[in-house]
Protein backbone atom coordinates (compact mmCIF):
# COMPACT_ATOMS: atom_id res chain seq x y z
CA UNK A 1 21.57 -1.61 25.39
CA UNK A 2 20.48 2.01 23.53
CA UNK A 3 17.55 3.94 25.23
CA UNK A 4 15.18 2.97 22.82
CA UNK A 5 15.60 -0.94 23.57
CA UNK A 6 15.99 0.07 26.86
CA UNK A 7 12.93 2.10 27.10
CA UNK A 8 11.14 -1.19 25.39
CA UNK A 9 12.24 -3.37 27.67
CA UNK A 10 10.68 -1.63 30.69
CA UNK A 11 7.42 -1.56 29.13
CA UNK A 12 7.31 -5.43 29.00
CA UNK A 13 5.91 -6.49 32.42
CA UNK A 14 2.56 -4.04 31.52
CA UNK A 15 2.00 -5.18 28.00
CA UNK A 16 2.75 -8.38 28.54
CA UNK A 17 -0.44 -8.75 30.29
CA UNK A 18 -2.09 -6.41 27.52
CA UNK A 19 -4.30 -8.65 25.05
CA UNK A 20 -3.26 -7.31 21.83
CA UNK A 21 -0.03 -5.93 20.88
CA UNK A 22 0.29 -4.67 17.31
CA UNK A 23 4.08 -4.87 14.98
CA UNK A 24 3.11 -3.05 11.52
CA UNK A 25 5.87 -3.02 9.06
CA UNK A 26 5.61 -0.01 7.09
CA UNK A 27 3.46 2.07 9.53
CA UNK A 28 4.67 5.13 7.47
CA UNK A 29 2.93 4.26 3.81
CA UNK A 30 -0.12 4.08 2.33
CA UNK A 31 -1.96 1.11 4.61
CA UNK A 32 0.48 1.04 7.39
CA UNK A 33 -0.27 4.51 8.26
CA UNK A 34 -4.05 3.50 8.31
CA UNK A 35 -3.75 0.54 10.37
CA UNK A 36 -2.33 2.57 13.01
CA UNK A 37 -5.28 5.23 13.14
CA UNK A 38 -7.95 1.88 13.34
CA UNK A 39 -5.96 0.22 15.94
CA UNK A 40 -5.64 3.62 18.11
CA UNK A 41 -9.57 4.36 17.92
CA UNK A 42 -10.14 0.48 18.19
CA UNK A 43 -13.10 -0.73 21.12
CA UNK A 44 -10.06 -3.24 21.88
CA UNK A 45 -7.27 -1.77 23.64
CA UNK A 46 -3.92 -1.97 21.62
CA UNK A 47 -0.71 -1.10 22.12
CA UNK A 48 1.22 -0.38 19.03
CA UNK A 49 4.83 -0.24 17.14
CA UNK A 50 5.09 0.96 14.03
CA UNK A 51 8.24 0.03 12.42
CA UNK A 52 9.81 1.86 8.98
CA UNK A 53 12.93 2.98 8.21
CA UNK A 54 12.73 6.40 7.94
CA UNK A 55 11.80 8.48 11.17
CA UNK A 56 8.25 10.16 11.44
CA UNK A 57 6.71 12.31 14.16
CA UNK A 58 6.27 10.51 17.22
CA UNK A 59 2.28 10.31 17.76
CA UNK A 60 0.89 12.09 20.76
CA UNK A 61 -0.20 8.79 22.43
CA UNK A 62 1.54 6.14 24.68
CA UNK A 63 -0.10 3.36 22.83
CA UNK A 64 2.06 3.75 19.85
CA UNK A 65 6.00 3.61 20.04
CA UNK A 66 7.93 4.37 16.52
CA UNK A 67 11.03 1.97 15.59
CA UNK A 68 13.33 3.19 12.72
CA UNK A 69 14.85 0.17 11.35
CA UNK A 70 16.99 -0.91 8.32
CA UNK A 71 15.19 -4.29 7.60
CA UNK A 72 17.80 -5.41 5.53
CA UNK A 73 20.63 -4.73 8.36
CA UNK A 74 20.35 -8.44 10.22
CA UNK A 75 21.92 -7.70 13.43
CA UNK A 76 19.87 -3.92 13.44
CA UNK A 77 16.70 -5.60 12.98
CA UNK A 78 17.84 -8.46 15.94
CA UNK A 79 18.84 -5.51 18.51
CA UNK A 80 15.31 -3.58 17.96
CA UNK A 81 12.59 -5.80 17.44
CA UNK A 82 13.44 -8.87 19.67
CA UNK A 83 12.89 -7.41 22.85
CA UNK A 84 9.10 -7.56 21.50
CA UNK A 85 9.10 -11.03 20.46
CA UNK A 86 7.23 -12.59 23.73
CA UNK A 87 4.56 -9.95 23.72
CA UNK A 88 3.63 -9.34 20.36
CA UNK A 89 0.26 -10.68 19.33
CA UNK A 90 -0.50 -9.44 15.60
CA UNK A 91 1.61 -8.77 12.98
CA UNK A 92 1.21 -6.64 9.48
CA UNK A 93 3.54 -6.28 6.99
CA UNK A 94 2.92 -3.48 4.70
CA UNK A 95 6.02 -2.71 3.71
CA UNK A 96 8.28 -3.44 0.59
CA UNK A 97 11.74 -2.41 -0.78
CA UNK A 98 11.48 -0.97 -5.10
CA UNK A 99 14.76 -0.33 -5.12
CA UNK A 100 15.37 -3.23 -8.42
CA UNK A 101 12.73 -3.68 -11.19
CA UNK A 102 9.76 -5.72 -9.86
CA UNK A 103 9.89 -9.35 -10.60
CA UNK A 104 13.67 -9.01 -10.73
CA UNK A 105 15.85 -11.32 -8.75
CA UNK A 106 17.33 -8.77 -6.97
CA UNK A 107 13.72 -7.50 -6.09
CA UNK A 108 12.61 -10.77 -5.11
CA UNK A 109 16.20 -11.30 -2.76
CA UNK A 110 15.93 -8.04 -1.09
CA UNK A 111 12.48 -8.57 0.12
CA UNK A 112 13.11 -11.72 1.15
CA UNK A 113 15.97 -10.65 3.26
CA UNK A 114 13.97 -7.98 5.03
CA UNK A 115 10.79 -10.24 5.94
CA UNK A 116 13.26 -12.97 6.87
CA UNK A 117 15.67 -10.93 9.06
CA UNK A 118 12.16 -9.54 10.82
CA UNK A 119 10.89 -12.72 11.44
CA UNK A 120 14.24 -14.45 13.20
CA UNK A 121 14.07 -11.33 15.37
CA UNK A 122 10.36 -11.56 16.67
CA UNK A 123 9.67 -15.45 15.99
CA UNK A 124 12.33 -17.62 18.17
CA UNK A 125 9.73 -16.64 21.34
CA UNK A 126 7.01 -15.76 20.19
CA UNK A 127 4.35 -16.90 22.70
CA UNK A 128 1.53 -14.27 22.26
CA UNK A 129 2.04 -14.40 18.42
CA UNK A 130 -1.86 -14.94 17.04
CA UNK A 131 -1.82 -14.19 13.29
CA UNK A 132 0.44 -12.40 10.94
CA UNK A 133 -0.89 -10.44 7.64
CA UNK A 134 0.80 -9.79 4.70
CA UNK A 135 0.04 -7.36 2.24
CA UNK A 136 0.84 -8.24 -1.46
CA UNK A 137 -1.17 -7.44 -4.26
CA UNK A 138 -3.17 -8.04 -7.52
CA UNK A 139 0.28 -8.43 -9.72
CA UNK A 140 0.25 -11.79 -7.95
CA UNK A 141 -2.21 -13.05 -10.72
CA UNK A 142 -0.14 -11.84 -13.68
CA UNK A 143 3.53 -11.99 -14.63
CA UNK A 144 5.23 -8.54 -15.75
CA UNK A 145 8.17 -9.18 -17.79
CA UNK A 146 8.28 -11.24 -21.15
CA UNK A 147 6.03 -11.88 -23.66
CA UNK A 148 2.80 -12.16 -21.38
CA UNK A 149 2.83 -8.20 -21.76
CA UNK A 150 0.73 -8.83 -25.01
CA UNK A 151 -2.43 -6.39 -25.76
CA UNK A 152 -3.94 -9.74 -26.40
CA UNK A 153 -4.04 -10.96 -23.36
CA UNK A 154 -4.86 -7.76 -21.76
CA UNK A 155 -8.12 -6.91 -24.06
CA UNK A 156 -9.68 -10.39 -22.93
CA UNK A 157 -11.63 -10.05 -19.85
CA UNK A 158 -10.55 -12.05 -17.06
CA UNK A 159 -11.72 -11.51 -13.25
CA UNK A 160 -9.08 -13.12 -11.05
CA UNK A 161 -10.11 -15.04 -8.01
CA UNK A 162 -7.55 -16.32 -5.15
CA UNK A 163 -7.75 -19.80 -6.47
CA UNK A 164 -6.09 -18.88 -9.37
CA UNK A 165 -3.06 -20.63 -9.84
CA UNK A 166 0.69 -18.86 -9.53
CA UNK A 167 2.40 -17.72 -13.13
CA UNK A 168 4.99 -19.64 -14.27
CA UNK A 169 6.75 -17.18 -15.94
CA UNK A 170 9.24 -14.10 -14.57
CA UNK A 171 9.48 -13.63 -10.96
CA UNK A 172 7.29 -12.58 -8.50
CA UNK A 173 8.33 -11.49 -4.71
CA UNK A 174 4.83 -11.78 -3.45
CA UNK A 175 5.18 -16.11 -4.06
CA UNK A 176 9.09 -15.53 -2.25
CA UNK A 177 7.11 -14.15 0.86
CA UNK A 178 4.53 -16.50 1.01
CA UNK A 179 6.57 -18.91 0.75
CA UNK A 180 8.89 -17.69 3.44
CA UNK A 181 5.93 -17.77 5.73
CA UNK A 182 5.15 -21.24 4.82
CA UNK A 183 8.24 -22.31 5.90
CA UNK A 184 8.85 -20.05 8.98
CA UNK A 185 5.70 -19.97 10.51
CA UNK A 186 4.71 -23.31 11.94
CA UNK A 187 2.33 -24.89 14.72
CA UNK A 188 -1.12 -24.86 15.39
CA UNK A 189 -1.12 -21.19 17.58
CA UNK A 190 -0.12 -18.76 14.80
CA UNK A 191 -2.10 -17.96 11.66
CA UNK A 192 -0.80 -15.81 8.26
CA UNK A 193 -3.10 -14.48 5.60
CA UNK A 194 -2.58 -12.63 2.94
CA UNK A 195 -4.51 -9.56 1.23
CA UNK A 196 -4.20 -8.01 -2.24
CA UNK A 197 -5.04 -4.99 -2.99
CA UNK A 198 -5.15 -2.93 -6.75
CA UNK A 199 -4.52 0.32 -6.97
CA UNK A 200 -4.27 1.74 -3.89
CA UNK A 201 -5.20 4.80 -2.79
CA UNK A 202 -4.49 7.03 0.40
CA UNK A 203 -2.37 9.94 1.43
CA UNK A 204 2.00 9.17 1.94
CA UNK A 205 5.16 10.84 1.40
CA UNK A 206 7.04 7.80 1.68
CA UNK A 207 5.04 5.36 -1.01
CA UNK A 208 6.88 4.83 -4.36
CA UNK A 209 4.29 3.96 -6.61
CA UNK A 210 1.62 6.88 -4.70
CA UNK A 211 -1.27 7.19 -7.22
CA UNK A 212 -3.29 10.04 -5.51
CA UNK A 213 0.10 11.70 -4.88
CA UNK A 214 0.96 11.62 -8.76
CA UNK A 215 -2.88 12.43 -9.63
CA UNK A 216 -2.66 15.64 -7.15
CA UNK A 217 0.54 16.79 -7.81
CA UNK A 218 -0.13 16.89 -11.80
CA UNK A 219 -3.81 18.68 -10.69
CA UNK A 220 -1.99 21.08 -8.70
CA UNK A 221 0.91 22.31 -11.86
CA UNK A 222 -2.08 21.94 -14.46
CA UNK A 223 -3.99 24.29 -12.67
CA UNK A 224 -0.99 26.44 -11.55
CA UNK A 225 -0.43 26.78 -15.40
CA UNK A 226 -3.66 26.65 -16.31
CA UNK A 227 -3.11 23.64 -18.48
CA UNK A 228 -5.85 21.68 -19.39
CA UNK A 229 -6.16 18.25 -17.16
CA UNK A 230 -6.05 15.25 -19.92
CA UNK A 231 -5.72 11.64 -19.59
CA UNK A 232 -2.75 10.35 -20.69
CA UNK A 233 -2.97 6.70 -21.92
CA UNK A 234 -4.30 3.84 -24.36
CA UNK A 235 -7.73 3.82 -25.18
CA UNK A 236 -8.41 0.55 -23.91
CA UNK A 237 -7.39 1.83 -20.27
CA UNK A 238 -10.03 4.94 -20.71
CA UNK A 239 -12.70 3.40 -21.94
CA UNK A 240 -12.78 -0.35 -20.03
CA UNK A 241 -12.39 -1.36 -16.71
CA UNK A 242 -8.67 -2.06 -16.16
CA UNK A 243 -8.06 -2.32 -12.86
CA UNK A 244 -9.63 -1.96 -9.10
CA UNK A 245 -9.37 0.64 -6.83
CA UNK A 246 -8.64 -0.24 -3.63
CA UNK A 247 -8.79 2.50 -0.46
CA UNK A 248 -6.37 2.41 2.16
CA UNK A 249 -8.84 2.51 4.53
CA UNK A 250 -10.57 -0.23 3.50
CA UNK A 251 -7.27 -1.93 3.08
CA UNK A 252 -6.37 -1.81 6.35
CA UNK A 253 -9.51 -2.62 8.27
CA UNK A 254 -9.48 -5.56 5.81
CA UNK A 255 -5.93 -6.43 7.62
CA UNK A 256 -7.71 -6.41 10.82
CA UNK A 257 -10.69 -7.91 10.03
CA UNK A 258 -8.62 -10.95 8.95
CA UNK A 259 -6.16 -10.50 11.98
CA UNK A 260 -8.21 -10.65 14.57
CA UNK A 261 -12.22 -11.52 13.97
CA UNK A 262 -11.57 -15.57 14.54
CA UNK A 263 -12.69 -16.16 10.12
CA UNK A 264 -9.81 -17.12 9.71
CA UNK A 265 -8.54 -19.95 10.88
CA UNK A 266 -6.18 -21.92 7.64
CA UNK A 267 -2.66 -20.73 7.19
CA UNK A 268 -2.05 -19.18 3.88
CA UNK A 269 -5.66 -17.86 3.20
CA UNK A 270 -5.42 -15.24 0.18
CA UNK A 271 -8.38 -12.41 -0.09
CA UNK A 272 -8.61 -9.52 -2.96
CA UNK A 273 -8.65 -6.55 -0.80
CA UNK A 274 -10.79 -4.05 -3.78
CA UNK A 275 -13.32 -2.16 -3.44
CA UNK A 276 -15.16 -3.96 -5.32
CA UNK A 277 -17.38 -1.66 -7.55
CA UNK A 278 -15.47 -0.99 -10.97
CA UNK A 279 -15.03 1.78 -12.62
CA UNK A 280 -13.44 3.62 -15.80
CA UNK A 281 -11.13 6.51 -15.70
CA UNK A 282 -13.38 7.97 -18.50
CA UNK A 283 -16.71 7.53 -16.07
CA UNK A 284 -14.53 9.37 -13.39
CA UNK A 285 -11.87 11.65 -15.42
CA UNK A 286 -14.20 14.52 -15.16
CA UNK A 287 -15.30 14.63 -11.65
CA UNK A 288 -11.86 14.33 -10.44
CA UNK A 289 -10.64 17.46 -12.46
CA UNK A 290 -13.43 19.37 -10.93
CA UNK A 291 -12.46 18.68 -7.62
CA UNK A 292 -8.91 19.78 -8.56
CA UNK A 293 -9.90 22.71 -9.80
CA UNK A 294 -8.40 22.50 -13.51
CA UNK A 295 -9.51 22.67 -16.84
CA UNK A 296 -11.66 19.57 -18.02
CA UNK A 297 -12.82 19.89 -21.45
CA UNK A 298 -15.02 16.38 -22.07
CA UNK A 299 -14.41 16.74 -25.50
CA UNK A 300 -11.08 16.65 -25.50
CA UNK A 301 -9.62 15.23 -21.97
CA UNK A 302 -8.25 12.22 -23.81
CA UNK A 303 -5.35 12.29 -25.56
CA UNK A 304 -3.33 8.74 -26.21
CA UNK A 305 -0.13 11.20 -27.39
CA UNK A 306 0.25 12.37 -23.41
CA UNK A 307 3.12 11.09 -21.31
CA UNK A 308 3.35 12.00 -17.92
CA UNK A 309 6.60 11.85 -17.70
CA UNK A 310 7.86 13.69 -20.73
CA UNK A 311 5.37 16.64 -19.92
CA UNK A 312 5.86 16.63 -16.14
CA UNK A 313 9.32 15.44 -16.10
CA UNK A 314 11.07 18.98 -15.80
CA UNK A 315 8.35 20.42 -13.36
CA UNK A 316 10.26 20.50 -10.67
CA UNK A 317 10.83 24.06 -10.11
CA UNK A 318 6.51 24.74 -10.45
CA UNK A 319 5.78 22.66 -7.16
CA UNK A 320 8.51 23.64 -5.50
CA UNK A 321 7.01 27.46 -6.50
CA UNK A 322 3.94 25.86 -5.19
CA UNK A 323 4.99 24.74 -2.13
CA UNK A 324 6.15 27.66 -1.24
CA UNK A 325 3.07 30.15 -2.16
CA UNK A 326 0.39 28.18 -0.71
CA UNK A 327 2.46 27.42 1.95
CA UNK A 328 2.49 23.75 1.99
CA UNK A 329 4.39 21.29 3.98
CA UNK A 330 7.82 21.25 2.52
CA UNK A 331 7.99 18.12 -0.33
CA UNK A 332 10.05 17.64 -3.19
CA UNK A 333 7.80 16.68 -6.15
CA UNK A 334 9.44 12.54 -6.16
CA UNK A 335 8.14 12.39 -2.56
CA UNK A 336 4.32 12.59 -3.68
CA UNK A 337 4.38 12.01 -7.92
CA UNK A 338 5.70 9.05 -9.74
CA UNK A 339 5.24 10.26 -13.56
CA UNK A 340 6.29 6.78 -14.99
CA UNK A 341 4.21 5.18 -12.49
CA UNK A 342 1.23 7.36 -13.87
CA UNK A 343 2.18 5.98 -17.76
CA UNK A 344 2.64 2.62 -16.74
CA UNK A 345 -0.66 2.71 -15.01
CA UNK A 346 -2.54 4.34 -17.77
CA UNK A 347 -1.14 2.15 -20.72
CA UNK A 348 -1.66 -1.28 -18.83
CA UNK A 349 -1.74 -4.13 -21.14
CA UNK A 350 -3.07 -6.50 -18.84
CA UNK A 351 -6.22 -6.09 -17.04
CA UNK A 352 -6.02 -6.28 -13.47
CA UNK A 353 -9.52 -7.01 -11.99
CA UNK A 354 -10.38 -9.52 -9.08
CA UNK A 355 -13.35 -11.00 -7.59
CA UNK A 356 -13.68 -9.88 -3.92
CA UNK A 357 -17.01 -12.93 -3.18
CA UNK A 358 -14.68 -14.42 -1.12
CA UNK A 359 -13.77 -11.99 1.74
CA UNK A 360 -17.65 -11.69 1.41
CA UNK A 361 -18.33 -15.06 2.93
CA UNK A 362 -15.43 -14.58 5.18
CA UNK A 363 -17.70 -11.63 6.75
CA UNK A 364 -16.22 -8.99 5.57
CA UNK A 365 -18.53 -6.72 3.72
CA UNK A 366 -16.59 -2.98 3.31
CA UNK A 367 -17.18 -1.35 -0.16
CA UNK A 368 -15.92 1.71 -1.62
CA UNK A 369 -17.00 3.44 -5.07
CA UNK A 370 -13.41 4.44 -6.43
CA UNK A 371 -14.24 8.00 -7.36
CA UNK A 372 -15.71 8.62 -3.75
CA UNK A 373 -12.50 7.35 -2.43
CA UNK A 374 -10.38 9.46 -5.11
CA UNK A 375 -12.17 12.54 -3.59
CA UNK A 376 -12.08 11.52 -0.57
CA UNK A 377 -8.41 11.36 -0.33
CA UNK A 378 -8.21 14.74 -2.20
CA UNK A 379 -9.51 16.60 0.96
CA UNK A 380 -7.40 14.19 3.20
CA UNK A 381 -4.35 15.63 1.39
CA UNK A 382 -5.57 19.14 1.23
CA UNK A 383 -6.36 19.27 5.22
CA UNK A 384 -2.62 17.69 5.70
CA UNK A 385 -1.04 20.68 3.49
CA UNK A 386 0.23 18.58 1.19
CA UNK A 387 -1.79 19.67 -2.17
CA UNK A 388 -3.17 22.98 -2.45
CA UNK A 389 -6.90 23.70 -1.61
């Protein structure tokens, strides 16, 4: 047995007796990271293990324990995770592996594999185990290969609810999870849910498709250069509401909202997790360039010729310049900006945009305006040192 097991292990007979005992998945990204924060400042006492793959600074408490973990390593996940099996209480799983094009069958396999190898580890004795939550999101309502890519379908305007039945076409890993759940998790003690969120937004160096990372980073070079800060994209995406914002933090207390207020009670309960006031980028284009500090010309900040990633693409050597004159913490510019995310994003052909009535009834009321959390997550970044002021 290695220390850290071992180390586990000991801790047992205390938290055993603890009422709530928290295993997020992905405690270094976008949501995981804020699920952590909630649960540490919580009225309910928590202890906590965030699991990823990658090391990150331990935290400074003794309520939180960090497990680095190859998901998709079966006997690694076996030797570090089921010496919490009989204490855990709550589960969240806001992780994912992008290594294969979404809605690929490798995609859909490899996720599989992880969620399946974590739950034979922490399921077999799982006596405490109350609820698990699963974080998905909105692409669950649409399919993204083939010919359903049409501008016809995305021009009509279609608000997606979590009745809405499963595509039929391509492949989705969200349905391969669920459905993994339905089979695994059985009995009347344990609950799963599910929450999807849009486009999220919060502050990660380890988040492939990081939208504020991509928006700052291209901020920080425009202004650097004193380029002017444009929007790159169709004109349907500028003008119409395309898709909903959705703030980690209101992500995450959605998580726990559905983990642990007693609403809900049915396995397999879907909720939207968006904030739920919608937007355009060309309400908000302008506001966010003045908070960057860069060049916004209204006149003239669209322009449907831009492409992120054949402007940006050779940057490199500017934010690392950057990084080192304003003295930020040390990134490579893939660890915050995704330029083909940022063109995929902006030239959408389907709308993405859900109704969020039913969390409502459920209780849960949270609601962000996306700009506010845009900015908000500016200064987030900025006090980290991760973008410059």
């Amino acid at each position: 047995m290695g220390p850290e097991n071992g180390s586990l292990m000991k801790r047992k007979t205390e938290e055993s007796e603890d009422e709530n005992v928290a295993l997020i998945f992905g405690a270094t990204g976008l949501v995981g990271r804020e699920i952590v924060k909630r649960l540490l400042t919580s009225k309910s006492s928590w202890r906590i293990y965030g699991v990823a793959r990658n090391p990150e600074i331990n935290s400074k408490t003794k309520m939180y324990s960090f497990i680095s973990c190859d998901l998709l390593n079966a006997s690694e996940t076996k030797k570090k995770l089921s010496p919490l099996q009989d204490i855990v209480s709550h589960v969240f799983w806001v992780t994912w592996s992008g290594e294969y094009p979404l809605d690929s069958d490798e995609c859909c396999v490899q996720n599989r594999t992880m969620l399946k190898n974590a739950l034979d580890a922490i399921l077999p004795n799982a006596k405490r185990l109350k609820h698990f939550s699963l974080q998905t999101g909105m692409k669950h309502y649409v399919s993204l290969v083939g010919e359903t890519l049409s501008r016809g379908e995305g021009s009509s305007l279609c608000y997606y609810s979590e009745e809405c039945p499963r595509k039929s076409t391509g492949r989705n890993f969200y349905y391969v999870l669920e459905d993994l759940l339905k089979e695994k998790i059985s009995g009347d003690s344990v609950v799963w849910s599910a929450q999807r969120p849009g486009l999220l937004m919060g502050s990660s160096t380890r988040t492939l498709y990081n939208f504020m990372g991509s928006l700052c980073v291209y901020g920080a070079i425009c202004k650097y250069l004193n380029l002017p800060f444009v929007f790159g994209g169709t004109r349907e995406c500028w003008e119409e509401s395309y898709i909903d914002g959705s703030d980690a933090n209101l992500v995450a207390e959605q998580h726990i909202f559905a983990a642990t207020s007693g609403r809900v009670s049915e396995k397999g309960e879907a909720f939207n997790a968006i904030n739920g006031v919608g937007f355009t980028w060309k309400e908000i284009w302008a506001d966010i360039g003045r908070k960057l500090g860069v060049q916004v010309n209204e006149t003239t900040m669209f322009d449907e010729g831009f492409w992120y990633e054949r402007v940006m693409g050779d940057r490199k050597h500017v934010w690392d310049e950057i990084v080192v004159k304003e003295k930020l913490v040390r990134t490579e510019i893939e660890d915050l900006a995704n330029w083909v995310f940022l063109d995929v994003l902006f030239r959408c052909p389907v709308k993405l945009l859900g109704r969020r009535e039913k969390v409502d009834r459920f209780g849960f009321k949270r609601k962000y305006r996306t700009l506010d959390s845009i900015l908000y997550w500016i200064d987030v970044m900025r006090d980290e040192k991760l973008i410059p002021l």
